[in-house]
Each structure stands twice: as structure tokens, then as C-alpha cells.
Protein backbone atom coordinates (compact mmCIF):
# COMPACT_ATOMS: atom_id res chain seq x y z
CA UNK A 1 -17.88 22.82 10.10
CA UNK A 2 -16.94 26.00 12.29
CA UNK A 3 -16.11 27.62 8.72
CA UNK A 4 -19.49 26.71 7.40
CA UNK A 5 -21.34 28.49 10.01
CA UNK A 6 -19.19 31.51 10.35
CA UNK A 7 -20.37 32.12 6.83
CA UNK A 8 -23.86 31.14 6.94
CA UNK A 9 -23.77 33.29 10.43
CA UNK A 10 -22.22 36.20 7.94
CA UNK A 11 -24.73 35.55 5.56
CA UNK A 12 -27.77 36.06 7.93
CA UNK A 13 -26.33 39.49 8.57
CA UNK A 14 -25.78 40.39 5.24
CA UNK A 15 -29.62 39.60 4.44
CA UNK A 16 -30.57 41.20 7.79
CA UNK A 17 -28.75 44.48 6.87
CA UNK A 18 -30.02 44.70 3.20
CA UNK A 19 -33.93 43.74 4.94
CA UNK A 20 -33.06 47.16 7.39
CA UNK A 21 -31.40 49.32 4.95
CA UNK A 22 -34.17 48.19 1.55
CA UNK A 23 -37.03 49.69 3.37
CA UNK A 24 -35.38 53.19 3.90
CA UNK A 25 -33.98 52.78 0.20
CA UNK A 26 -37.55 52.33 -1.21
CA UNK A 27 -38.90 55.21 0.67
CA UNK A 28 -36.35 57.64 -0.22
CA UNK A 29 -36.95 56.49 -4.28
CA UNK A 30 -41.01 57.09 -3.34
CA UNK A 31 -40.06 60.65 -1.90
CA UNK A 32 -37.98 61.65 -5.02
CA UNK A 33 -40.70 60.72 -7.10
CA UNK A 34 -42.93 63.03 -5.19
CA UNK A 35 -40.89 65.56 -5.12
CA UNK A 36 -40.79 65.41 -9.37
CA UNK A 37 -44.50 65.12 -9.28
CA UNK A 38 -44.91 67.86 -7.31
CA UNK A 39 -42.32 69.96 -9.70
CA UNK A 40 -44.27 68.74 -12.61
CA UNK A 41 -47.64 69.78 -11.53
CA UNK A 42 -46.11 72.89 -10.40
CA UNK A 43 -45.05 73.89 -13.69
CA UNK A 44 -48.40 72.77 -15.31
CA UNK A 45 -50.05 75.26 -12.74
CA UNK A 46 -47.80 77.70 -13.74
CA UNK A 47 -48.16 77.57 -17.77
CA UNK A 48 -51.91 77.23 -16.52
CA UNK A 49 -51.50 80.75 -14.68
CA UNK A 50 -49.88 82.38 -17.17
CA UNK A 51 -52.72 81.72 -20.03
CA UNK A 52 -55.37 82.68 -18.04
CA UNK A 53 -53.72 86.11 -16.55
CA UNK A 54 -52.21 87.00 -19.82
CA UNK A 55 -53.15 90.65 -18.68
CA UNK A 56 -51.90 90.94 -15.68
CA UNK A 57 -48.49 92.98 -15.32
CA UNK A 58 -44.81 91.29 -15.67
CA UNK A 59 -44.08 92.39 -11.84
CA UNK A 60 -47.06 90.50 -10.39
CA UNK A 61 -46.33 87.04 -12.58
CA UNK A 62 -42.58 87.49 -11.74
CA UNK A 63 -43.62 87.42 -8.17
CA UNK A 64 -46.16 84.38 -8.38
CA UNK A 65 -43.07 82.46 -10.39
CA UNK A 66 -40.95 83.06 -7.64
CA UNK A 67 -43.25 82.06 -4.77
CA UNK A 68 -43.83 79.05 -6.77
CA UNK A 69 -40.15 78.58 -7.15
CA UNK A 70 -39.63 79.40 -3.76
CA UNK A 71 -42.36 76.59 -3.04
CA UNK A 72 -40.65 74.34 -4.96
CA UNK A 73 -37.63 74.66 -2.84
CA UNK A 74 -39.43 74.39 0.08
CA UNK A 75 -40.63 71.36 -0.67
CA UNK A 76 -37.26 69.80 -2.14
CA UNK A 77 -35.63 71.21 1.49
CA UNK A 78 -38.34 69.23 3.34
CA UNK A 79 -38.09 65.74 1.97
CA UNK A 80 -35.17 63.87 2.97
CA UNK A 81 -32.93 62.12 0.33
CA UNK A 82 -32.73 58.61 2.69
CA UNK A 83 -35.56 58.12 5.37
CA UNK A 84 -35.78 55.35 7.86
CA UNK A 85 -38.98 53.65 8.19
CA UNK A 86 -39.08 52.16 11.40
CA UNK A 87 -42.08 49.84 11.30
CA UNK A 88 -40.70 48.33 8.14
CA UNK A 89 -37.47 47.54 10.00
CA UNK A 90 -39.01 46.02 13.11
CA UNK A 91 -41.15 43.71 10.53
CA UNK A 92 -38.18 42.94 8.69
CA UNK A 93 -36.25 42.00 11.77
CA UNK A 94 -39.06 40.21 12.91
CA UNK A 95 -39.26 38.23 9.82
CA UNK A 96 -35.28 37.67 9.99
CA UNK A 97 -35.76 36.48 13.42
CA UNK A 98 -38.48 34.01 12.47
CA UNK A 99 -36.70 32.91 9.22
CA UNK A 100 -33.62 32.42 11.78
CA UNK A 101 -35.76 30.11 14.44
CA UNK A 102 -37.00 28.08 11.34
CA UNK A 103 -33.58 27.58 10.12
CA UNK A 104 -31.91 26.95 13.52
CA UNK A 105 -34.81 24.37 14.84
CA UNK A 106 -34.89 22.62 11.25
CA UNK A 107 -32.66 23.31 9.21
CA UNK A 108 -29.02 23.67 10.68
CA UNK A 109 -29.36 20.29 12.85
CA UNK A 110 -30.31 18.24 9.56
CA UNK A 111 -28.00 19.74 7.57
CA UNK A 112 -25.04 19.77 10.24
CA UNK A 113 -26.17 15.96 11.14
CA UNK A 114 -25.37 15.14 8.03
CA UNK A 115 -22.00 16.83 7.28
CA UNK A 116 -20.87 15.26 10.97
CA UNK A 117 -22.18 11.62 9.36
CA UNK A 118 -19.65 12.58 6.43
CA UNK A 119 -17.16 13.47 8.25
CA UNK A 120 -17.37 10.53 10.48
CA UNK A 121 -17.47 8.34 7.60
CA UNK A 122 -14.54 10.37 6.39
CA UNK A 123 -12.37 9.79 9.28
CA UNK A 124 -13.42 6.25 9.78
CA UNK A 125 -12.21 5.48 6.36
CA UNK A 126 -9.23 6.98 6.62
CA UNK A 127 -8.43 5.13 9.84
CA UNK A 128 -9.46 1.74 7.63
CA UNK A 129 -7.06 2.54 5.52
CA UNK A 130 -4.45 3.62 7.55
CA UNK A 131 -4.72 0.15 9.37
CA UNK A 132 -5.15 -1.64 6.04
CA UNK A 133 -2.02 0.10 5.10
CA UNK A 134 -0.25 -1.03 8.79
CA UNK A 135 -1.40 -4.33 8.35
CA UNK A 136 -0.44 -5.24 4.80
CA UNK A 137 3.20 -3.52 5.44
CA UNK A 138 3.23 -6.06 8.54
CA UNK A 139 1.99 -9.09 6.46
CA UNK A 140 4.60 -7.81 3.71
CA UNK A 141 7.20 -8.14 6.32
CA UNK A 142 6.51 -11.30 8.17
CA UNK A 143 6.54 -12.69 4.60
CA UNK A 144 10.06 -11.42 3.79
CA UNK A 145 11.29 -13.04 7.70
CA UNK A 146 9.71 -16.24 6.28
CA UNK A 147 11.48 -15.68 2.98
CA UNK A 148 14.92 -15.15 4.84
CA UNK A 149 13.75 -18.03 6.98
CA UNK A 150 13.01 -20.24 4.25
CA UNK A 151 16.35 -19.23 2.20
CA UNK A 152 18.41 -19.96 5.47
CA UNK A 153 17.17 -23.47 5.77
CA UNK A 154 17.56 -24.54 2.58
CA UNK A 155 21.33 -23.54 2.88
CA UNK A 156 21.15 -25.63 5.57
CA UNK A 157 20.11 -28.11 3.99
CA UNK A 158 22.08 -28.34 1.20
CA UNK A 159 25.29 -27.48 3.02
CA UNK A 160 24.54 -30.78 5.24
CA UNK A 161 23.64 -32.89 2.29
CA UNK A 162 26.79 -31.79 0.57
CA UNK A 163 28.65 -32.63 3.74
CA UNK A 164 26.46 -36.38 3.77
CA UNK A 165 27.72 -36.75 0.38
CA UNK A 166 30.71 -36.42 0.99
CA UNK A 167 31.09 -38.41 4.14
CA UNK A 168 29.29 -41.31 2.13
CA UNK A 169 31.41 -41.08 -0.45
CA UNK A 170 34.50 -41.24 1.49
CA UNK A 171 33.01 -44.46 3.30
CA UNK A 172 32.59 -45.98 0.00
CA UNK A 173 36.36 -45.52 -0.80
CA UNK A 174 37.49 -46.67 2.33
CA UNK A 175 34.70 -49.63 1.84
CA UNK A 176 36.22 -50.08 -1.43
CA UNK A 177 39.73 -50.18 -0.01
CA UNK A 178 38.83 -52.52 2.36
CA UNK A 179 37.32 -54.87 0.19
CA UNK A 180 39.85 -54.51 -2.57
CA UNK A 181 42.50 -55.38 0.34
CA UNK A 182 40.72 -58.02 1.34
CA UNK A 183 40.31 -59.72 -2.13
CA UNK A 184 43.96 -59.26 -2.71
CA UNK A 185 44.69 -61.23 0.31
CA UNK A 186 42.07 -63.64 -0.36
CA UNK A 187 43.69 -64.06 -4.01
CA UNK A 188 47.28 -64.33 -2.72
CA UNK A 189 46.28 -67.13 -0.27
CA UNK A 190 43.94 -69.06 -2.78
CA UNK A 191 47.27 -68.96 -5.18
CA UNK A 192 49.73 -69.70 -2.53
CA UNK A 193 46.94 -72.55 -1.42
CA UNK A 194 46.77 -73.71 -5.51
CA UNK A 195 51.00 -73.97 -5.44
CA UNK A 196 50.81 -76.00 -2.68
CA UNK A 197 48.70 -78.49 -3.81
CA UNK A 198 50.39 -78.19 -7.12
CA UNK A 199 53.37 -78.46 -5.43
CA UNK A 200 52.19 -81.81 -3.76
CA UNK A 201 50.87 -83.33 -7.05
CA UNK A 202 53.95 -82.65 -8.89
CA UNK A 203 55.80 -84.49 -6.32
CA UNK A 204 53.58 -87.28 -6.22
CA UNK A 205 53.98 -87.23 -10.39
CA UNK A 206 57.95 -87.11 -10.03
CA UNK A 207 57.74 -90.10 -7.36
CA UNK A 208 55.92 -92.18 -9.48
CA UNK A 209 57.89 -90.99 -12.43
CA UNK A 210 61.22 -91.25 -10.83
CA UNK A 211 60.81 -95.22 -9.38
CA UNK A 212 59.56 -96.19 -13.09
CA UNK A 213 62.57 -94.92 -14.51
CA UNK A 214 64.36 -96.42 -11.65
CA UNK A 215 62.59 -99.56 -11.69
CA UNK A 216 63.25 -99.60 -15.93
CA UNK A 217 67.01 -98.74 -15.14
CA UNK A 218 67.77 -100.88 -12.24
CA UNK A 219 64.96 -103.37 -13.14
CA UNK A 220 64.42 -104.19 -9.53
CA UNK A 221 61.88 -103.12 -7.04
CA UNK A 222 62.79 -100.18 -4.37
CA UNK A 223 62.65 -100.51 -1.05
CA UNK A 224 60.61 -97.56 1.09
CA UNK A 225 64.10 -95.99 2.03
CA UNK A 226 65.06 -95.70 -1.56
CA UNK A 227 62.06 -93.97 -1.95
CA UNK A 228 62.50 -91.45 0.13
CA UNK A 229 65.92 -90.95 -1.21
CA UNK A 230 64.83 -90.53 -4.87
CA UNK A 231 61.77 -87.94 -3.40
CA UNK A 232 64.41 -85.96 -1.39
CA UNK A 233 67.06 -85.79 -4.58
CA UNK A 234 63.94 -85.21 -7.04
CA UNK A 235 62.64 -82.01 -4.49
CA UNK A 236 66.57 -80.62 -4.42
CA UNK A 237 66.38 -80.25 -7.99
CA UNK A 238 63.24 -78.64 -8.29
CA UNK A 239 63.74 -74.33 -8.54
CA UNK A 240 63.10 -72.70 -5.48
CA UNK A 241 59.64 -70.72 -4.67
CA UNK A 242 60.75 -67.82 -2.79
């Protein structure tokens, strides 16, 4: 903004110096004119002259050409080749100054108003930007933590439900174990149980068995004591269970 009205500054002086200097420039064009003019109708007086005192002697019409030459001169001499008009340079600068006021009371403020309402704008969008910028690279990172986060858990996670499994599995062996042993033992004493009574019905069977064939044999009846005899003999014989 300081650049812009350095030049437009610079640019009021240019146009003030060419409204100073024009004037002078148009006066000094008017006065060369004149002066060819004046050289013009000086010859056409001359040739003039010269036709109508055709008589006259050579020394008299050398003399009249060179006063008129010398005339001539004179008036080249007197008029200036760059004159300075100072009434046209006061009204000029007058004008300039007006043209100035105008411009500084109307123009300028508009025209400055609005380049500072650009540049505000400018530098209030950059700032949203810059903050949009700050802001998404925060969001951006807070997302990543909760990525991390996230990741870190579900390790967790797994690692304990790896170590659950396991520790579940392992109580179902030893479950399994236990219940296996427990099975065997109820197995060995529903079989030991089973040869008992097996056992006891076979010696029942041999009893009976043993006082028919006595009773057959003998052909009498046995008393209880022979009983218990024949039962003690018949359970001798028998293999032994260990």
C-alpha cells in the first residue's frame, strides 16, 4: 500500500512537471513560428522592393537587403528559443492542486478502503487456513494416538484370551484326568465288587454241588459240621485271586 502511493505520489509530479514545462514548450513553438512568418513576409517585401525600384542603383538595394537581413537577425536574436509563461504555470498548478484535493478527499480513501478490505480479507484467510491447517494436523494426530491406542488393546486382548485359552484348556485336561482316574477306580471297585459276589455264588453252587455228590456217594445226609468241612476243602482248591 506504501508502494502504491509512492508511485501515484510520483505520478502527480510527473503530470505536474509536464503541466509547468507544456506551457513554456507551446510558447516557444508559437515564437518560432513567428519568427518564420516574419522571415517569410520579409522576403516577400523584399522581391516586392526589388520590382518596383528596378532602377535604382545595385549599392542602394545591397544596402536595403542588408538592413533587412540585419532586421531579420534582430528579430531571430530577440525571441527566445524556450520562454516561461508564468500565468500558465500558476493555472496549471492551480489546476494540479485542485485535481490533487479532488483525488485526496474522494478518491484515495475509497480506493485505499478498499485495497485495506482486501488485504484484510487476505490476511484473515490466510490465518483460516493456517488454523485449518493446525487443526486438521492435530485431528490427524489424535487419530493416529487412538490408532496406537486401539492396536495396543487389541494385543491385549488377544494376548489374555490366548492366555484364557490356555488356562481352560489345561483345566479340561486336568478335569479329564480327574475324571478318567476316577472312573478307573470306580471300574476296579465295581469288578472287584462283581468277583466278590461271584465269588460268593460260586461257593454257594459248589456247596450245593459238593453235598449232592456227597449225599449220592455216601447216600446219607450231612451233618452242619460236615458242611463246613466240604466248603473249607472245596474253597482250598479253588485258584487263588491275588
Amino acid at each position: 500500500m506504501k508502494r502504491l502511493l509512492a508511485i501515484s505520489s510520483l505520478t502527480l509530479l510527473a503530470s505536474l512537471v509536464l503541466l509547468v514545462v507544456s506551457p513554456a514548450r507551446s510558447l516557444a513553438a508559437q515564437d518560432e513560428v513567428t519568427v518564420v512568418d516574419a522571415r517569410a513576409d520579409a522576403a516577400d517585401s523584399e522581391d516586392g522592393d526589388h520590382d518596383h525600384d528596378h532602377e535604382g542603383d545595385d549599392h542602394g538595394h545591397d544596402e536595403a537587403a542588408g538592413d533587412e537581413h540585419g532586421h531579420g537577425d534582430e528579430d531571430h536574436a530577440a525571441t527566445p528559443l524556450l520562454s516561461f509563461d508564468g500565468g500558465s504555470a500558476i493555472w496549471n498548478l492551480i489546476i494540479f492542486l485542485c485535481v490533487l484535493a479532488i483525488l485526496s478527499k474522494f478518491v484515495w480513501p475509497a480506493v485505499l478502503g478498499g485495497l485495506q478490505a482486501r488485504e484484510e480479507k487476505i490476511r484473515e484467510d490466510l490465518e483460516s487456513a493456517e488454523k485449518a491447517s493446525a487443526e486438521a494436523k492435530q485431528m490427524l494426530s489424535d487419530y493416529q494416538l487412538k490408532l496406537d491406542e486401539a492396536a495396543g488393546q487389541v494385543q491385549t486382548m488377544l494376548a489374555d484370551a490366548r492366555r484364557d485359552a490356555e488356562a481352560n484348556g489345561q483345566k479340561i485336561v486336568d478335569a479329564a484326568k480327574v475324571e478318567a482316574a476316577a472312573q478307573r477306580e470306580r471300574a476296579l471297585s465295581d469288578i472287584e465288587n462283581a468277583k466278590k459276589v461271584a465269588m460268593a455264588e460260586m461257593a454257594g453252587q459248589t456247596s450245593k454241588l459238593a453235598m449232592q455228590v456227597a449225599r449220592s456217594v455216601v447216600g446219607r445226609e450231612l451233618s452242619a459240621d460236615d458242611h463246613a468241612d466240604l466248603i473249607r476243602q472245596s474253597m482250598e482248591r479253588l485258584p487263588s485271586q491275588n
